[in-house]
Every structure is written in C-alpha cells, then in structure tokens.
C-alpha atoms as a PDB file:
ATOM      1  CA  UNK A   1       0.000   0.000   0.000  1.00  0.00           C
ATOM      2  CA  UNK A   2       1.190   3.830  -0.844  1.00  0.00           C
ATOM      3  CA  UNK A   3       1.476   6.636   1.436  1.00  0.00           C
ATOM      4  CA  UNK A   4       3.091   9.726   1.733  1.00  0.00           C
ATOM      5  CA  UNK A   5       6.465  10.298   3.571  1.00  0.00           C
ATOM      6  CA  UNK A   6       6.691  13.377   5.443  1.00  0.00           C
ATOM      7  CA  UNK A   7      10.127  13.159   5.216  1.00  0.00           C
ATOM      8  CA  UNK A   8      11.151  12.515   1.700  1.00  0.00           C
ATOM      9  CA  UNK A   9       7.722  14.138   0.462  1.00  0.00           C
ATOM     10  CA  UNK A  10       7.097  11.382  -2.174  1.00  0.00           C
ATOM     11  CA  UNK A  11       4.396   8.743  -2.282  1.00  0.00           C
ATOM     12  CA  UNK A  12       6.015   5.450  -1.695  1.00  0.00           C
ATOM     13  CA  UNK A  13       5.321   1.786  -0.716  1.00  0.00           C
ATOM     14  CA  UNK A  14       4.586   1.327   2.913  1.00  0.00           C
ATOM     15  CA  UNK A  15       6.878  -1.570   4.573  1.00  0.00           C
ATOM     16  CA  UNK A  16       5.382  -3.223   7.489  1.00  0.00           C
ATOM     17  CA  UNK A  17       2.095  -2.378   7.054  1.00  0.00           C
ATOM     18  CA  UNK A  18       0.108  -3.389   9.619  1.00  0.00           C
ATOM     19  CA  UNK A  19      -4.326  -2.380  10.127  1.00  0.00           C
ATOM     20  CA  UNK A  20      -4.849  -0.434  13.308  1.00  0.00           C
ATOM     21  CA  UNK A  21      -7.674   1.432  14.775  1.00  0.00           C
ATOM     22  CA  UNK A  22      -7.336   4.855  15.640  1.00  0.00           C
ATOM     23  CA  UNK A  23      -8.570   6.282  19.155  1.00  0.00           C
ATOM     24  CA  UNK A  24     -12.091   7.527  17.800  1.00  0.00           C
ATOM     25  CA  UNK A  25     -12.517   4.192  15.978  1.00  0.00           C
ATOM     26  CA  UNK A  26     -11.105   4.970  12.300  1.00  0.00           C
ATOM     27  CA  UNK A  27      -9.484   2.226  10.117  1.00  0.00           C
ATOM     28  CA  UNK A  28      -5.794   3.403   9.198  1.00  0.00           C
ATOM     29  CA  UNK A  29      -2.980   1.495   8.369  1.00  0.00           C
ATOM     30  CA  UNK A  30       0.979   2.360   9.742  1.00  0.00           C
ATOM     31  CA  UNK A  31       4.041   1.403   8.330  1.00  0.00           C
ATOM     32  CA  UNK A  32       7.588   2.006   7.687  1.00  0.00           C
ATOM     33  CA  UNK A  33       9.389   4.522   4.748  1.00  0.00           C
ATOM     34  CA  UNK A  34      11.913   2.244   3.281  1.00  0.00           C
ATOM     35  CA  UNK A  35      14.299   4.516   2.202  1.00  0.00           C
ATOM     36  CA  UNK A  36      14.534   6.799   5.806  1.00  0.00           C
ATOM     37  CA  UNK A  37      12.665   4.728   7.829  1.00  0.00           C
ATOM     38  CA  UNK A  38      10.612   7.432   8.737  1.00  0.00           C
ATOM     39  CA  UNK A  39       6.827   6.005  10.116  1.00  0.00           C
ATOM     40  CA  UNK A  40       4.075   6.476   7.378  1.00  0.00           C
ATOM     41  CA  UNK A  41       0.451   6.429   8.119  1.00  0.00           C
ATOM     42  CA  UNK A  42      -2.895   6.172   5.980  1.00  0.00           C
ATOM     43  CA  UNK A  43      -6.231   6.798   7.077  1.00  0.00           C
ATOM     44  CA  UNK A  44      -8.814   4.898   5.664  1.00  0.00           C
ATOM     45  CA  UNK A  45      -8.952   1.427   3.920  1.00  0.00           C
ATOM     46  CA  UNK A  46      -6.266  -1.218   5.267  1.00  0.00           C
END
C-alpha cells in the first residue's frame, strides 16, 4: 500500500504495514518509509 512520507515528500510503498484502529474508531494502516525509515500512516482502507 502507498502513502506519503513526510520526510522525503514522495508517495512510496509502505513496509510493514500493519491495520490499526485509531482512538475515535477509524481504520488506518501504519508502516515504515523504506528509504529513511521514517513512520508512514494512511487513514482509511487497510
């Protein structure tokens, strides 16, 4: 799954991706940059 990278400011492919529910109850999915390693995060669909 794509998400943005704060860091390097460039859509890339999330490593590590992993579902979790956000505190009011959202789906969003976390994962890893892999080119800084910087954590990337996507609301929505997991």
């Amino acid at each position: 799954m794509q998400a943005y990278c704060m860091k390097c400011r460039a859509k890339r492919e999330m490593r590590n991706a992993r579902p979790i529910t956000m505190k009011n109850g959202r789906p969003a999915t976390q994962g890893v940059c892999p080119v800084c390693g910087t954590k990337m995060f996507r609301i929505g669909k997991s």
